[in-house]
Protein backbone atom coordinates (compact mmCIF):
# COMPACT_ATOMS: atom_id res chain seq x y z
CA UNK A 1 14.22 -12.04 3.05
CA UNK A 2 10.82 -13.52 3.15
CA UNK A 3 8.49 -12.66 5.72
CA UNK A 4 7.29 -15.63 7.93
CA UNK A 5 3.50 -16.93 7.94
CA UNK A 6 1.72 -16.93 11.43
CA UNK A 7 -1.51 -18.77 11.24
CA UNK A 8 -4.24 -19.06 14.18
CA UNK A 9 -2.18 -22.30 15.64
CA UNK A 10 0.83 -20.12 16.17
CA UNK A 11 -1.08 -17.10 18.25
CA UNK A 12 -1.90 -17.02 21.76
CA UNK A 13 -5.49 -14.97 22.47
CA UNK A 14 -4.49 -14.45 26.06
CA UNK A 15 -3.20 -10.77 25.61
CA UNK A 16 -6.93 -9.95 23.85
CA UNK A 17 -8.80 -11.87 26.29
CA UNK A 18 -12.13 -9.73 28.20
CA UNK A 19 -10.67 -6.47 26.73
CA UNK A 20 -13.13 -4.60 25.22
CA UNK A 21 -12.40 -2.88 21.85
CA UNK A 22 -13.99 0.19 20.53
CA UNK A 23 -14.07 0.36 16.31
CA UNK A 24 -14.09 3.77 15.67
CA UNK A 25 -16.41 4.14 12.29
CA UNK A 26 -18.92 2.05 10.36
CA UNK A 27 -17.49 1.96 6.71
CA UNK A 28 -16.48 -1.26 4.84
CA UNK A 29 -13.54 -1.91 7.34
CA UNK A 30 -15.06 -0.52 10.38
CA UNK A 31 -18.65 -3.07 10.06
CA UNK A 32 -15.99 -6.24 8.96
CA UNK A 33 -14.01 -5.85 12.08
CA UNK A 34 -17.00 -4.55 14.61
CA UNK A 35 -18.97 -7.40 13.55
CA UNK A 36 -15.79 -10.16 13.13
CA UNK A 37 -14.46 -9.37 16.32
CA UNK A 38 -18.14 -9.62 17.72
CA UNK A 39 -18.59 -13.13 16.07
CA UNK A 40 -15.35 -14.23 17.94
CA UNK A 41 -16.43 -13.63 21.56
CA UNK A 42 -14.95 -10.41 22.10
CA UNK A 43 -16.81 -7.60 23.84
CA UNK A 44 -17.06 -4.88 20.82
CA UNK A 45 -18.47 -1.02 20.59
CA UNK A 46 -18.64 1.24 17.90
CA UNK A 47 -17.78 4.75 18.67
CA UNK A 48 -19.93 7.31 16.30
CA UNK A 49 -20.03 10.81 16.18
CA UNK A 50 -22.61 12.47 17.72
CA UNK A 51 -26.02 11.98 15.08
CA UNK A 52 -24.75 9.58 12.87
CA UNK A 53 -26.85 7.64 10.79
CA UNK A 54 -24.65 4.71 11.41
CA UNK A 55 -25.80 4.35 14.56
CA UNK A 56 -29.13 2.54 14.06
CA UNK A 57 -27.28 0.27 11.30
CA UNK A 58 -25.11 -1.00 13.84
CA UNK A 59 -28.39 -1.64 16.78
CA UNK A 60 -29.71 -3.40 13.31
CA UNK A 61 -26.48 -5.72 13.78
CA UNK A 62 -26.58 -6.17 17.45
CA UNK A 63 -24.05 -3.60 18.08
CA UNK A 64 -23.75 -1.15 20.82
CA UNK A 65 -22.80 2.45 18.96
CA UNK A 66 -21.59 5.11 21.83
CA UNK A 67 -19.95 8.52 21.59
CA UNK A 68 -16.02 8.45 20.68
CA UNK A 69 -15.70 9.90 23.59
CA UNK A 70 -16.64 7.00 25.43
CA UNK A 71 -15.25 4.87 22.83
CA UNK A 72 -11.86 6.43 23.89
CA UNK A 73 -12.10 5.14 27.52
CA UNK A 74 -11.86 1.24 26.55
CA UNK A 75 -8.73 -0.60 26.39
CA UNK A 76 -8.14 -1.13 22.71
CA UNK A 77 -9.10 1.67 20.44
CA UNK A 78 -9.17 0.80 16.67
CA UNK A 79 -8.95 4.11 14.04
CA UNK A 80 -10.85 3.08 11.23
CA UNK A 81 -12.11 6.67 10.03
CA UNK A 82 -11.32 8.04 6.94
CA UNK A 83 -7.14 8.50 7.31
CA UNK A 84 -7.91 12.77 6.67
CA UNK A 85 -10.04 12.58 10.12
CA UNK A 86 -7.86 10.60 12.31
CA UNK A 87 -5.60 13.42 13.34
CA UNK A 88 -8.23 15.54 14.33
CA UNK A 89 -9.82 12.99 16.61
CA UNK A 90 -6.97 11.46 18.09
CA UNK A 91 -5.90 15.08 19.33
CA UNK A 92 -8.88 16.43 20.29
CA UNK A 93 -10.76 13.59 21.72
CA UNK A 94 -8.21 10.56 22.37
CA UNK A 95 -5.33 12.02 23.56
CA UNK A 96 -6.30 12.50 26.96
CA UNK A 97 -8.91 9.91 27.32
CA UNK A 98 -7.61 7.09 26.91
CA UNK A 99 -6.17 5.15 29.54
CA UNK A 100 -1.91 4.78 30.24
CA UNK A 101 -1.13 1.47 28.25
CA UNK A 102 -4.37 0.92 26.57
CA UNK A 103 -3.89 0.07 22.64
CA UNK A 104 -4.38 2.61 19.42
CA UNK A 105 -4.81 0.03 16.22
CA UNK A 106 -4.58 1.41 12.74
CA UNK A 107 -5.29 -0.22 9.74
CA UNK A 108 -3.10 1.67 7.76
CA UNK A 109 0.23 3.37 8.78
CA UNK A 110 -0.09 6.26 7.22
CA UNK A 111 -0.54 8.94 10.17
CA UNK A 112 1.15 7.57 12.00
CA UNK A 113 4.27 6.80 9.14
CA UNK A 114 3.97 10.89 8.01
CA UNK A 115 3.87 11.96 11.82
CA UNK A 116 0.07 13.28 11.15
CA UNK A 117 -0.77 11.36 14.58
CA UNK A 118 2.13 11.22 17.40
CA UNK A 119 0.75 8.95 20.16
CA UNK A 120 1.21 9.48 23.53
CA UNK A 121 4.32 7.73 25.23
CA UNK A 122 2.37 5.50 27.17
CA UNK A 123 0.23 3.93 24.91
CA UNK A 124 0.84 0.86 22.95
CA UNK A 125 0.56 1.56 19.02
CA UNK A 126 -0.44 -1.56 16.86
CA UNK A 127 -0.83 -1.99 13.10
CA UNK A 128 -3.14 -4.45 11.68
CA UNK A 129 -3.82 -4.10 7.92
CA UNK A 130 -6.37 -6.65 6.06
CA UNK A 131 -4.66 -7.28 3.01
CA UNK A 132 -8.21 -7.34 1.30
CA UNK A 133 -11.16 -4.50 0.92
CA UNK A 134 -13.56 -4.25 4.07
CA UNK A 135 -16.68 -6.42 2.25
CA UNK A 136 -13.91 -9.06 1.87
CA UNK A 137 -12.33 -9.00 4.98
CA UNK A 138 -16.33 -10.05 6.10
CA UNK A 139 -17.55 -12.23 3.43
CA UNK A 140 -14.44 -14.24 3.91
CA UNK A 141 -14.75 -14.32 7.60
CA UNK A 142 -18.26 -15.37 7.16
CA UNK A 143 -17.69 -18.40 4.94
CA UNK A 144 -14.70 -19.94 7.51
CA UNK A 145 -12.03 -18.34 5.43
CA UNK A 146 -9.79 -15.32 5.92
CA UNK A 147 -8.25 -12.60 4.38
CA UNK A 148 -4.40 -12.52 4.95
CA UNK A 149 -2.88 -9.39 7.04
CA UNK A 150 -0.20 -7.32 7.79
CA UNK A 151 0.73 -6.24 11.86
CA UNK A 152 3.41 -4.16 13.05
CA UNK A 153 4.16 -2.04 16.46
CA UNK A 154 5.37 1.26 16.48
CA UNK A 155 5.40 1.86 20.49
CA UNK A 156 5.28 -0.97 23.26
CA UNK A 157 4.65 1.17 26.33
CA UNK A 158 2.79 -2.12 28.02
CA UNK A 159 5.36 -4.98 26.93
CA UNK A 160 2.90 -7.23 24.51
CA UNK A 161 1.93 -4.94 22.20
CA UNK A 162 3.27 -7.45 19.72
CA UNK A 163 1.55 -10.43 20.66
CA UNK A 164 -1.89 -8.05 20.78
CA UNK A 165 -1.50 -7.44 17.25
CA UNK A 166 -1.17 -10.88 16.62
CA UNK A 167 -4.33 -11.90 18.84
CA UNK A 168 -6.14 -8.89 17.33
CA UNK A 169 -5.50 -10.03 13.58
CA UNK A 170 -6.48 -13.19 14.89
CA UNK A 171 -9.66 -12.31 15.80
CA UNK A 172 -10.59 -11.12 13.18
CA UNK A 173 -10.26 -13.72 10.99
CA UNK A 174 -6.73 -13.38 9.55
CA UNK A 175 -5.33 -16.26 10.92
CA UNK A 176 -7.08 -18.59 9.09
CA UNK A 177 -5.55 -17.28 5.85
CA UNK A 178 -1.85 -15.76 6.55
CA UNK A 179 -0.82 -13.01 9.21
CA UNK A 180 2.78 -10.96 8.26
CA UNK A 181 4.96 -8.93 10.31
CA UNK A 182 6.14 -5.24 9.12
CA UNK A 183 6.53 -2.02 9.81
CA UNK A 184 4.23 0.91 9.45
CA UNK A 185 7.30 2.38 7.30
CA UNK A 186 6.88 -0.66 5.14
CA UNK A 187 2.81 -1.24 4.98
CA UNK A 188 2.02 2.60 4.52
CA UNK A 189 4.73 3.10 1.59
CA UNK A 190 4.44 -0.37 -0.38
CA UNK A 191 0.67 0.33 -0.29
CA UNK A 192 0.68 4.08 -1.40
CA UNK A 193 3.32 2.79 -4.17
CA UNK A 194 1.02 -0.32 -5.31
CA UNK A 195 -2.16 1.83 -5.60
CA UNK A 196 -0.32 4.24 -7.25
CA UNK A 197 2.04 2.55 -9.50
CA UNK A 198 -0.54 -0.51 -10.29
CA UNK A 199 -3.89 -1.28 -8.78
CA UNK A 200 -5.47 2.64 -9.16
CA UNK A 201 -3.18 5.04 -11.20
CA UNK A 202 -1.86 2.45 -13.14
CA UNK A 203 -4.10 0.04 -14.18
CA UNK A 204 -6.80 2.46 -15.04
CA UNK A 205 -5.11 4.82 -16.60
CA UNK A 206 -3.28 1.69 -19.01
CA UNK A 207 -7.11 0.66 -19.61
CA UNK A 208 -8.62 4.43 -20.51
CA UNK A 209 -5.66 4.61 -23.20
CA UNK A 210 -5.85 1.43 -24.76
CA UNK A 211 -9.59 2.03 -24.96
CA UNK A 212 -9.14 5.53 -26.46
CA UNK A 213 -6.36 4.10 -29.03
CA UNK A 214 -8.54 1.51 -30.29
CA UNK A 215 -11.61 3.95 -30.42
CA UNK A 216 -9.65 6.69 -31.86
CA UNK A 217 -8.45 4.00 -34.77
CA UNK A 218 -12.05 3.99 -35.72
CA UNK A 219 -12.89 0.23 -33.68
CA UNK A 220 -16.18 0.00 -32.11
CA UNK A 221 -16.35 1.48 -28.62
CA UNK A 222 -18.48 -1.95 -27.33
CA UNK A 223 -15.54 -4.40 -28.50
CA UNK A 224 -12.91 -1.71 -27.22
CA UNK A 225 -14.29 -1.50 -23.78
CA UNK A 226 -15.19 -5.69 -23.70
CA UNK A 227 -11.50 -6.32 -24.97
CA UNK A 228 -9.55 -3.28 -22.88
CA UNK A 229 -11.62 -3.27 -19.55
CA UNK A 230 -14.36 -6.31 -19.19
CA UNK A 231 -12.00 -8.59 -19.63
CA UNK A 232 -9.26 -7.50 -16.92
CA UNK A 233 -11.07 -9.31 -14.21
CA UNK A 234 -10.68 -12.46 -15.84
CA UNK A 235 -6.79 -12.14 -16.56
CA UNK A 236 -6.88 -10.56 -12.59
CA UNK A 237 -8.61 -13.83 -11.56
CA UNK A 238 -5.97 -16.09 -13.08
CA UNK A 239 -3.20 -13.98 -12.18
CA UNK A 240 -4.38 -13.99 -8.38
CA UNK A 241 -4.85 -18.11 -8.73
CA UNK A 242 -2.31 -19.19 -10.86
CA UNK A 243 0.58 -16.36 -10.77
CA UNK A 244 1.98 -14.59 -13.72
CA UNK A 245 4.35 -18.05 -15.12
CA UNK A 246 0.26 -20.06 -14.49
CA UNK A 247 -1.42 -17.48 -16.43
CA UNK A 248 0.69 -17.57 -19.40
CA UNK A 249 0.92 -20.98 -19.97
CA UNK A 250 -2.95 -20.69 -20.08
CA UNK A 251 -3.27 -18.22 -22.68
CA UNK A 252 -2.93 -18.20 -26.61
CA UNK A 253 0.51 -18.83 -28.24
CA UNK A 254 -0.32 -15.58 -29.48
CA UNK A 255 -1.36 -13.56 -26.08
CA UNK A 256 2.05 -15.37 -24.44
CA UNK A 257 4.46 -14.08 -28.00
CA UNK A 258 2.40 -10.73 -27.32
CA UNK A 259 3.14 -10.57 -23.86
CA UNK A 260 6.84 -11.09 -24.08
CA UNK A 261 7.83 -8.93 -27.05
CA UNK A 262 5.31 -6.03 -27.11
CA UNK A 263 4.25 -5.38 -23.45
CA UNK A 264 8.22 -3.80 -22.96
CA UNK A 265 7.20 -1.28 -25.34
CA UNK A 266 4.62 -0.04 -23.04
CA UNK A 267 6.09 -1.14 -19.53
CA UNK A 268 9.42 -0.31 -20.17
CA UNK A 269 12.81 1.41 -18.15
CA UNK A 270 10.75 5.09 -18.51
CA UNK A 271 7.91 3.37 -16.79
CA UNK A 272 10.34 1.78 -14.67
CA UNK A 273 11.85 5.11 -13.93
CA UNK A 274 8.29 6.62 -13.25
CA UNK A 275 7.90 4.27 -10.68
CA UNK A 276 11.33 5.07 -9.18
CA UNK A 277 10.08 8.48 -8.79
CA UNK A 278 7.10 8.53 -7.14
CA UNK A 279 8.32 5.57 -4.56
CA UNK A 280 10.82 8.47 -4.08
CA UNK A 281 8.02 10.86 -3.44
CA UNK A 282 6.09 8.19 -0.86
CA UNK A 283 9.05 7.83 0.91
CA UNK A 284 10.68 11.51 1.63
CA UNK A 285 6.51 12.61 2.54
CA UNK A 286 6.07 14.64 -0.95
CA UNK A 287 3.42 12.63 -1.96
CA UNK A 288 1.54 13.47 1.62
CA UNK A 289 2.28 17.12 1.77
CA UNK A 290 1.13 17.43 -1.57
CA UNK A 291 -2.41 15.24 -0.55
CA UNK A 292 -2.59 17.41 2.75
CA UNK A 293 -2.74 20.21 0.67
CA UNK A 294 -5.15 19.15 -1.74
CA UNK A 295 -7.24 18.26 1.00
CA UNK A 296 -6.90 21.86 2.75
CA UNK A 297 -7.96 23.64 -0.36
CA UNK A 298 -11.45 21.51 -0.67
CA UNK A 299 -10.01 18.80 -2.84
CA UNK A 300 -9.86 21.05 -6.53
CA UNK A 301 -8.17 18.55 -8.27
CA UNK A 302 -9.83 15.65 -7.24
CA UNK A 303 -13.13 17.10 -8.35
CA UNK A 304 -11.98 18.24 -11.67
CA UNK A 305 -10.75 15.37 -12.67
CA UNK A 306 -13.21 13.17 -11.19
CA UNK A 307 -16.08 14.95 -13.00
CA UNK A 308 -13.55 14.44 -16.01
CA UNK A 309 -13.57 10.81 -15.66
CA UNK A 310 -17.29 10.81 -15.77
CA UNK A 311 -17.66 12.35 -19.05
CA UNK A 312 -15.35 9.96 -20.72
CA UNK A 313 -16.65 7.81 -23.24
CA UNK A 314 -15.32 4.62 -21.17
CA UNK A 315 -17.50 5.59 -19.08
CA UNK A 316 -20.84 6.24 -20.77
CA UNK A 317 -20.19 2.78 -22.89
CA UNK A 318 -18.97 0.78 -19.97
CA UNK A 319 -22.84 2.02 -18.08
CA UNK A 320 -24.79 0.82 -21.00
CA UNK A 321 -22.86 -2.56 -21.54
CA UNK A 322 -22.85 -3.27 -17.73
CA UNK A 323 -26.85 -2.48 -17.85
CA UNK A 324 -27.09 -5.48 -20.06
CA UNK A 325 -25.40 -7.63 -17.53
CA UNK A 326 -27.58 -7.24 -13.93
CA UNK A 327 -24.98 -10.52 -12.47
CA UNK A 328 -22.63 -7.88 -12.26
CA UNK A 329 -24.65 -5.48 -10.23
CA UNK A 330 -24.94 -8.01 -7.36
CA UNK A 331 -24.21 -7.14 -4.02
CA UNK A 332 -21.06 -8.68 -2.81
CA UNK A 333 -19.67 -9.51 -6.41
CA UNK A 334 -15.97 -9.39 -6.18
C-alpha cells in the first residue's frame, strides 16, 4: 500500500510551538536542522561536547552552542551524533536529565531499531529522517524548496508525539516537498538495505569492476573511468527526473537493446539472491552485531580496505581527470 503525502497545509505547528529544541552535533545534518529550525522561528541550541571546535562555527551562525548536559534539560532533544556515539550519551548524560514527556528525535532508527538506545518510559520517541544528505536538506531549505522525509513514533508517553513529528519535519523544511509516515523498523532496514544493496556497496563496487574490465582489456584508463564512473551522474540525474521507463526512452536504440538484454547478465536471480541475504542479515541484527564489533576492535577492516580503495587505479585516474575539471570541486555541487 502506498504511503500517503502530508505537505505543510496538512500539519498543525501547535504541538512545536515556544518549545525549545536542542540539536545535539554540528555535522551536515546537525547545522541543516540547527540553522532550518532557527530560520522558522523556533528557539534552537546546539549541545557540544565540552571543547569542541564547533562551537565558535555555530556563534559564527548566530547559534547558541551549550554543554549536552544542558542541552538535555530542553523539551525536544534531537540525536544527530554519529549513530556509534548515541548510546553512550543517551545513557550517561540523557537518561536522567531530561524531563518526564519531553521528546528524543532521531534521524535514523537505527539505535533505537537494534535496541542500542532503550528510552525511558516516559519520554516521547520521534523519528524524522530527511530523505536527502545534510548540505541538501539546507540548500533546499534555503532556496524555498524542501527535501522530502520520513517520521515515525516509537513511544507516545505525552499523547502527540505523532503530530510533533509532523510539526518538527515541518519545520524544517520537509513539508514543502513530501513528509511520509513509517516505522523505525521500516526507515532503519530499507535504508541499511539501499546503501548496501545500491547507493554504496553496490553501485561502487559495479563501477570499480567495469572500470577494471575495460582497463584490464587493454582500453585507456581516461575513457574507462569517463565512460564507467563520470558519466553515472548524468544517467543518476535522469533517472531521479524522469524515472527508469523516462530515461530509456531518452537514450540510444542501442543503450535501451543493451539495457534490456545484457544488464540480466550482470543483475540477475544470484544478485537477486545476494540481496535476499543481506536484507536477511539487516533484519535478524547480523549486520549490526557484526558493525558493533568492527567498531569495538578499532575499525580493522574498514581501514584496510579503505587504504585499499585509495591505491586503486580508479582512484589515482579519477584525481587527475577531476583536476582538469575545477566546476566539479565547487562547494555545494550536488
Amino acid at each position: 500500500m502506498s504511503a500517503a503525502f502530508h505537505e505543510d497545509k496538512d500539519i498543525d505547528l501547535g504541538p512545536i510551538a515556544g518549545r525549545r529544541i536542542a540539536v545535539l552535533g554540528f555535522g551536515a545534518q546537525g547545522r541543516a536542522h540547527a540553522l532550518n529550525l532557527r530560520d522558522s522561528g523556533q528557539d534552537v541550541v546546539v549541545g557540544l561536547r565540552a571543547g569542541s571546535a564547533s562551537a565558535e562555527v555555530c556563534r559564527q551562525h548566530g547559534l547558541e552552542p551549550v554543554s549536552l548536559e544542558q542541552a538535555a534539560e530542553s523539551e525536544l532533544v534531537v540525536m544527530l551524533i554519529p549513530d556509534p556515539e548515541q548510546a553512550a550519551v543517551y545513557e550517561n548524560i540523557l537518561a536522567s536529565r531530561m524531563k518526564k514527556h519531553s521528546a528524543l528525535i532521531f534521524a535514523h532508527g537505527y539505535n533505537i531499531h537494534y535496541r542500542r538506545i532503550v528510552p525511558r518510559p516516559d519520554l516521547d520517541v520521534l523519528l524524522v529522517a530527511p530523505l536527502g544528505i545534510g548540505e541538501q536538506v539546507r540548500l533546499q531549505y534555503e532556496a524555498g524548496l524542501g527535501v522530502p522525509a520520513l517520521v515515525g513514533v516509537h513511544q507516545d508517553a505525552s499523547g502527540q508525539a505523532r503530530a510533533l513529528a509532523f510539526a518538527y519535519a515541518k519545520l524544517n523544511g520537509h513539508g514543502r516537498a513530501a513528509v511520509l509516515e513509517t516505522t523505525f523498523a521500516e526507515e532503519t532496514e530499507t535504508d541499511l538495505f539501499a546503501e548496501q544493496a545500491v547507493l554504496c556497496g553496490g553501485i561502487d563496487h559495479l563501477v570499480t569492476s567495469a572500470f577494471e574490465t575495460l582497463t584490464e582489456a587493454g582500453y585507456s584508463p581516461d575513457i574507462a573511468y569517463f565512460c564507467c564512473l563520470h558519466e553515472v551522474k548524468l544517467m543518476a540525474d535522469m533517472l531521479h527526473r524522469r524515472g527508469i521507463v523516462g530515461t530509456r526512452r531518452s537514450i540510444s536504440v542501442a543503450a535501451e537493446f543493451g539495457d534490456y538484454t545484457r544488464g540480466p547478465r550482470v543483475i540477475n536471480e544470484a544478485s537477486r539472491a545476494a540481496m535476499q541475504d543481506l536484507l536477511a542479515e539487516i533484519r535478524d541484527g547480523r549486520f549490526a552485531d557484526e558493525l558493533d564489533a568492527e567498531i569495538a576492535a578499532g575499525s580493522p577492516l574498514i581501514r584496510r580496505r579503505r587504504a585499499a580503495a585509495e591505491s586503486h587505479e580508479i582512484e589515482k585516474v579519477g584525481a587527475r581527470l577531476r583536476a582538469r575539471m575545477p566546476w566539479l570541486q565547487k562547494k555545494h555541487n550536488p
